[in-house]
Protein backbone atom coordinates (compact mmCIF):
# COMPACT_ATOMS: atom_id res chain seq x y z
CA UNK A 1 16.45 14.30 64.14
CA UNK A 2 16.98 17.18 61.42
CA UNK A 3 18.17 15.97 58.17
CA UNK A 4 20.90 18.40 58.67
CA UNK A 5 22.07 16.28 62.10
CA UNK A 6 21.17 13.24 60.24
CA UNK A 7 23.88 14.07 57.49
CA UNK A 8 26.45 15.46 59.97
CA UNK A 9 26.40 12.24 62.03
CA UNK A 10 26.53 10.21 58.74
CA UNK A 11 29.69 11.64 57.82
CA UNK A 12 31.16 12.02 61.77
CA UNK A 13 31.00 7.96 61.60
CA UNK A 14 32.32 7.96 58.21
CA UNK A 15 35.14 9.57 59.08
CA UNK A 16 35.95 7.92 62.48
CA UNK A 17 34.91 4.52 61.16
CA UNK A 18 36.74 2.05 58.78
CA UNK A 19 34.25 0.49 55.85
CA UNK A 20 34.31 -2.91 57.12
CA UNK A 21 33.33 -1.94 60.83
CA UNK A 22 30.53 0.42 59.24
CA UNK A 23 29.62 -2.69 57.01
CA UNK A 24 29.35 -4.75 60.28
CA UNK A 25 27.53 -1.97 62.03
CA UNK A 26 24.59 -2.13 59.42
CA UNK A 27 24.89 -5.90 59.39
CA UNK A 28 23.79 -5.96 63.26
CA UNK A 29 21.64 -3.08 62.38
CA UNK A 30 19.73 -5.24 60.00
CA UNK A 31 19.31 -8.19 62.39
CA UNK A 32 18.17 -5.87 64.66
CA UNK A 33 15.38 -4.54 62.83
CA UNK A 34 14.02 -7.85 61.84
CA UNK A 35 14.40 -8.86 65.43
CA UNK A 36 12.26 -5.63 66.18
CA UNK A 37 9.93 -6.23 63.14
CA UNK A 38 8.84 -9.68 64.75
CA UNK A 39 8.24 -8.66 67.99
CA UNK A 40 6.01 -5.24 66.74
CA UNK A 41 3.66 -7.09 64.25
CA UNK A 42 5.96 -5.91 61.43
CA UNK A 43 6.99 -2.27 62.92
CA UNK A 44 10.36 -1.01 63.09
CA UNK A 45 11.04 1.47 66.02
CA UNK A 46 12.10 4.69 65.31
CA UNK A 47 15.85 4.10 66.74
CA UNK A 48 16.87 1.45 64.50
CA UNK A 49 15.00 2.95 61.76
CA UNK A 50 17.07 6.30 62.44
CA UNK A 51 20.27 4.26 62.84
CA UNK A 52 19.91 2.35 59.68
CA UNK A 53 19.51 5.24 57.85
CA UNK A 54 22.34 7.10 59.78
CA UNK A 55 24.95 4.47 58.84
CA UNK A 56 23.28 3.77 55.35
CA UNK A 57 24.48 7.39 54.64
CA UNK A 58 28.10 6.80 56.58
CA UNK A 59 28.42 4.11 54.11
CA UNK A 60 27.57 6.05 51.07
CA UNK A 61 30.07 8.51 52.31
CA UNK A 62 32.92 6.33 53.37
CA UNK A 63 32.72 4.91 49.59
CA UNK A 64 33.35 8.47 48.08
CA UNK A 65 35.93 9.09 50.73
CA UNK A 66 37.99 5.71 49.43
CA UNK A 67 36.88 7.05 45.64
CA UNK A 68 38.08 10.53 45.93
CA UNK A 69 41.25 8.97 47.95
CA UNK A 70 42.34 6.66 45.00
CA UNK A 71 41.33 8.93 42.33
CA UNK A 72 44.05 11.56 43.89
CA UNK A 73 46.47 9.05 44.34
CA UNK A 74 46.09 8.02 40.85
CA UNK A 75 46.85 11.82 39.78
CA UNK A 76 49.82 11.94 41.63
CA UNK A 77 50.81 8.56 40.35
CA UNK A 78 50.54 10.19 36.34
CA UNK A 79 51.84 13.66 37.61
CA UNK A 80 54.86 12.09 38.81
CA UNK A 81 55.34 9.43 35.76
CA UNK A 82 55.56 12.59 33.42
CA UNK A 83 57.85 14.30 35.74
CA UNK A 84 60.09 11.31 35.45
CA UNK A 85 59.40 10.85 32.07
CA UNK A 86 60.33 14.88 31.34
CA UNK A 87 63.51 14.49 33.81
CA UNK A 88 64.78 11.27 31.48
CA UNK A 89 64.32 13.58 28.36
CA UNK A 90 66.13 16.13 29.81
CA UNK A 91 69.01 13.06 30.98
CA UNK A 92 69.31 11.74 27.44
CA UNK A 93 69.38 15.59 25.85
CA UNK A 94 72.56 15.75 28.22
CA UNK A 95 74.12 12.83 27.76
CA UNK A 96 73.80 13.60 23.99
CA UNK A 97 75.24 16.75 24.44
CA UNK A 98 77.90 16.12 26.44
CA UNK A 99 78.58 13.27 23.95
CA UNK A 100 78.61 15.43 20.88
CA UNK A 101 81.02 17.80 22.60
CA UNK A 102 83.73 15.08 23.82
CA UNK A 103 83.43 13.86 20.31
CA UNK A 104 84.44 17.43 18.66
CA UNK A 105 87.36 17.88 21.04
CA UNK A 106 88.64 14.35 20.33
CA UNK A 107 88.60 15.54 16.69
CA UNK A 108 90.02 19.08 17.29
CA UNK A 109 92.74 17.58 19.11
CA UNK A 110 93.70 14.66 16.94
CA UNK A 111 93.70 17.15 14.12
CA UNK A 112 96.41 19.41 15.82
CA UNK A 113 98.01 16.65 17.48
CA UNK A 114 97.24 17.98 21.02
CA UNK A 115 97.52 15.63 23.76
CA UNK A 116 95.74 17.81 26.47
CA UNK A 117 94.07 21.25 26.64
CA UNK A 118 94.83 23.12 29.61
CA UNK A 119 92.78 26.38 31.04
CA UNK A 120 93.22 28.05 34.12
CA UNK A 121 91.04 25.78 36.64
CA UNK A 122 90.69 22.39 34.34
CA UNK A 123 93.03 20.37 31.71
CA UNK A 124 91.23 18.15 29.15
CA UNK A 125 93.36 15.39 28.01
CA UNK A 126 93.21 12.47 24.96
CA UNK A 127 93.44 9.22 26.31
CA UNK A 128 93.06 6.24 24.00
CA UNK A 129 90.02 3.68 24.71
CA UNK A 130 90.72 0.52 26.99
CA UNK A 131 89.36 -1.59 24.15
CA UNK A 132 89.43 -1.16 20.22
CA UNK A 133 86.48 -0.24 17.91
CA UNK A 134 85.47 -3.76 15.73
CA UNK A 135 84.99 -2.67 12.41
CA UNK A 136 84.14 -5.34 9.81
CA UNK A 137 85.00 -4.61 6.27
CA UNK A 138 84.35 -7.83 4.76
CA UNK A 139 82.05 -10.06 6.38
CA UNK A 140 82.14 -13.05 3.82
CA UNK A 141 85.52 -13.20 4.88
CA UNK A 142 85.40 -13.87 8.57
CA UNK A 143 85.59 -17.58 9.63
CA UNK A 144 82.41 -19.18 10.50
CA UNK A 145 84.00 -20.60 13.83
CA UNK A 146 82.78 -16.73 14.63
CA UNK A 147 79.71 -17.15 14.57
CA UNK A 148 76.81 -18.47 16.34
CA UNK A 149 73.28 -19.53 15.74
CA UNK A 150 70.39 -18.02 17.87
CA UNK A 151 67.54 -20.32 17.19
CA UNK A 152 64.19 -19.89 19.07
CA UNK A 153 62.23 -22.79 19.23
CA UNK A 154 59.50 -24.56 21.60
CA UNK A 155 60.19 -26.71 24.38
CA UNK A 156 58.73 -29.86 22.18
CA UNK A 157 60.63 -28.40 19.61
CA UNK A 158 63.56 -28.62 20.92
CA UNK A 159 63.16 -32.13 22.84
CA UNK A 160 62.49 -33.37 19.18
CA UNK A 161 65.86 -32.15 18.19
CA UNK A 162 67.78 -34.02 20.91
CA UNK A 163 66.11 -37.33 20.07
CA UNK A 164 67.02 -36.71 16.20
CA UNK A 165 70.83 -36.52 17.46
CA UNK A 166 72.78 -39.75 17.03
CA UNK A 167 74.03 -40.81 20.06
CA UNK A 168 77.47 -39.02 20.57
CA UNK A 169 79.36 -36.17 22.27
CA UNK A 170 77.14 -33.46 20.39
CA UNK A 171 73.83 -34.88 21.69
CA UNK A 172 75.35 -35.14 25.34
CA UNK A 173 76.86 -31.68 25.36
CA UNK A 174 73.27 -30.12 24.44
CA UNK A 175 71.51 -32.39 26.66
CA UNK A 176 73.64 -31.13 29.61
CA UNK A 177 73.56 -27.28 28.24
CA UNK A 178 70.29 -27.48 29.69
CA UNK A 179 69.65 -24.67 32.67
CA UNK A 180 72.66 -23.56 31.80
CA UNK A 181 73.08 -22.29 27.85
CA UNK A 182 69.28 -23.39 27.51
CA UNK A 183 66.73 -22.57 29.51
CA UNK A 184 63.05 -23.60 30.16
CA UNK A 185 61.17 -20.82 29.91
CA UNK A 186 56.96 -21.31 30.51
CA UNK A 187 55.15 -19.06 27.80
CA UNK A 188 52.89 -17.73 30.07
CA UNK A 189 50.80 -15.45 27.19
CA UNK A 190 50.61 -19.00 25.03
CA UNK A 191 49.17 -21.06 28.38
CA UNK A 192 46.59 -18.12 29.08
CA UNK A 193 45.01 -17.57 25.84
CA UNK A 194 44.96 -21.57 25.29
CA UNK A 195 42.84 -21.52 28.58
CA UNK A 196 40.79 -18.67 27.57
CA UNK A 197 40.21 -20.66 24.71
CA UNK A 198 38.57 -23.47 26.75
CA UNK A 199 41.15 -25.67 26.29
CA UNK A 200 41.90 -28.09 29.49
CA UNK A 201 45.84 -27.68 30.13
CA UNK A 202 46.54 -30.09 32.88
CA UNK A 203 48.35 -28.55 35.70
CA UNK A 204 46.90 -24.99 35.22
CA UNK A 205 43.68 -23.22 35.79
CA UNK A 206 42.78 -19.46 34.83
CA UNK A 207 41.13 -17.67 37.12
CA UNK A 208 39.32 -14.48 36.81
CA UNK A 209 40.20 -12.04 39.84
CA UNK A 210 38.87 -8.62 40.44
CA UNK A 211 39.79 -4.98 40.62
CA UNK A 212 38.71 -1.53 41.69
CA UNK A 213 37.31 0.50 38.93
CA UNK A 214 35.87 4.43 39.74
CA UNK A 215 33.56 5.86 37.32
């Protein structure tokens, strides 16, 4: 067999093949030849030599067909994150200019005491807002009843804070807030690097997957 043939069936059985059944082909393959090896003092014949090498290359060429498959998908992946990201430029530069605009007529009416505008095919009209505008010009002088604190603490933290309460309707209030005004929330960043660290969390493990890198 020409090295020509060689390479054209290689890539014939790359194409019509899946990786794994090319993987088990060469697995058999391999048993074969040791098979072949013990009953020829050590020779190979040239079938299974020829087929090894056939499906060595099929292999070779299935992994640059996967390769040059995820490489392409990647580029359309990016191509289409900076046509969404150019398309949401474009939606904010409208929005803002559309915003800009309402906010000129509002004034150009107000100022002539218009209540609508009126051309031949459209009629803009002032409306006032469903709700009011809060505008604070004095904040010392706002009750503190307004107010309330937003205090992040840890879980142990927080535990520690309930049993400093003195028994009362306080303490049971913020023991039952929990899962509903306070939440449990597991830091997962915290729990990872403490394992990276060595450290022996009971009830956790890290565990180091794997991915597909091309070079």
């Amino acid at each position: 067999m020409s090295v020509t043939s060689f390479s054209i069936e290689a890539k014939d059985i790359a194409q019509k093949s899946s990786i794994f059944e090319i993987d088990e082909t060469l697995d058999a393959l391999v048993e074969a030849a040791e098979v072949d090896a013990e009953a020829n003092n050590g020779e190979v014949s040239d079938a299974v030599r020829c087929a090894l090498g056939t499906y060595a290359e099929a292999f070779g060429f299935k992994v640059d067909r996967i390769a040059d498959y995820l490489k392409s998908q990647k580029a359309e992946a990016e191509i289409a994150q900076r046509e969404a990201e150019r398309l949401h430029a474009r939606q904010k530069a409208a929005e803002n200019r559309e915003h800009r605009l309402k906010q000129m007529l509002a004034w150009f009416m107000q100022s002539r005491n218009l209540q609508k505008l009126r051309g031949e095919r459209n009629t803009i009209a002032l409306q006032a807002n469903s709700t009011g505008s809060l505008i604070v010009n004095e904040m010392s002088k706002i009750p503190a009843s307004f107010y309330r604190a937003r205090i992040e603490l840890t879980w142990p933290e927080w535990v520690e804070v309930l049993n400093a309460l003195p028994a009362g309707s306080l303490r049971e209030r913020l023991i039952l807030a929990e899962g509903k005004f306070v939440q449990r929330e597991l830091q997962r960043g915290i729990l990872s690097d403490a394992l990276a660290r060595g450290e022996v969390v009971p009830g956790a493990t890290l565990i180091k997957g794997h991915h597909v890198r091309i070079r």
